[in-house]
Protein backbone atom coordinates (compact mmCIF):
# COMPACT_ATOMS: atom_id res chain seq x y z
CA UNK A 1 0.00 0.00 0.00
CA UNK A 2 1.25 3.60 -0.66
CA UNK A 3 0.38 5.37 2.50
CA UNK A 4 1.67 8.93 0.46
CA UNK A 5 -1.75 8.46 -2.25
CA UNK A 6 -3.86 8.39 0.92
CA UNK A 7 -2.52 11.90 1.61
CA UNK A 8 -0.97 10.53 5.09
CA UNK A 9 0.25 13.81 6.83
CA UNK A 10 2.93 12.71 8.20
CA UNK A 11 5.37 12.30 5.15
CA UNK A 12 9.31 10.86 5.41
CA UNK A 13 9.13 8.92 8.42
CA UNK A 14 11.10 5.88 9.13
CA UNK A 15 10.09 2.42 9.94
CA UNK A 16 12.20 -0.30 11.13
CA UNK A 17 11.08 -2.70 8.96
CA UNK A 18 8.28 -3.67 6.25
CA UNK A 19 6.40 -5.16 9.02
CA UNK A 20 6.11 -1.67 10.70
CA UNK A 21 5.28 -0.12 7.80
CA UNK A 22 2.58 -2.66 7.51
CA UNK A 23 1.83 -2.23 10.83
CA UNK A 24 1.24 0.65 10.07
CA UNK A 25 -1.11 0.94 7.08
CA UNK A 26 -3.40 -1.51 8.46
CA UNK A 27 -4.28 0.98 11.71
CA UNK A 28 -4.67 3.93 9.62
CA UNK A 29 -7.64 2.17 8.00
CA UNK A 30 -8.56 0.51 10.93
CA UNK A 31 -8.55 4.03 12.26
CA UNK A 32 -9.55 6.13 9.83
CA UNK A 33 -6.87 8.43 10.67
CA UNK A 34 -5.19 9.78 7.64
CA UNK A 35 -6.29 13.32 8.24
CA UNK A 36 -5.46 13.53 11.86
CA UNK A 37 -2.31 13.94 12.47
CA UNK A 38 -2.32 13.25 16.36
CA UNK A 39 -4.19 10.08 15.41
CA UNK A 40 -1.48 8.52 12.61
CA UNK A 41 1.14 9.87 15.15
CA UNK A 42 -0.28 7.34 17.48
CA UNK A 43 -0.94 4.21 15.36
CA UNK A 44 3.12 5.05 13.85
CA UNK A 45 3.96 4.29 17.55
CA UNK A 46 1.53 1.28 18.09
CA UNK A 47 2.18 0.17 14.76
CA UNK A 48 6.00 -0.73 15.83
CA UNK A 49 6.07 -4.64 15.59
CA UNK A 50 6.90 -5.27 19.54
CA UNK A 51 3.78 -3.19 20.12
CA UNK A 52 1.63 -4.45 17.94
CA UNK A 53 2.33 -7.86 18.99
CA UNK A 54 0.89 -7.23 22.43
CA UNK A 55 -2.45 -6.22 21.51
CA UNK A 56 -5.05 -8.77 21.01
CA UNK A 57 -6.69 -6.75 17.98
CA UNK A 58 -9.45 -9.85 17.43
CA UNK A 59 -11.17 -8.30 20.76
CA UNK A 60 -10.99 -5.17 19.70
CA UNK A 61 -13.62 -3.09 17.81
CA UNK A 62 -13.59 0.57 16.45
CA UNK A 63 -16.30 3.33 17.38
CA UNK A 64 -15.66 5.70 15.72
């Protein structure tokens, strides 16, 4: 997925891998959160693969 079409505000940050990059893309749709910055800011951090691991994300539901 190219996170820059989806007009992701937060341009030329790094990952440490493809998973957190993955990671990554997958919260901001879970999310919804390509035009809130505070928001993608959060799910860059979650998305990190030794957080992500630690969330049980089958139990977990969206209201949005």
């Amino acid at each position: 997925m190219r996170l820059a079409r989806r007009g992701c505000l937060m341009p030329g940050i790094h990952f440490v891998n493809t998973e957190h990059r993955s990671n990554f893309g997958k919260l901001l749709i879970q999310f919804g959160s390509y035009q809130d910055r505070e928001y993608a800011a959060a799910c860059y951090v979650l998305a990190h693969p030794e957080s992500y691991r630690k969330v049980k994300w089958a139990s977990y539901r969206v209201t949005v």
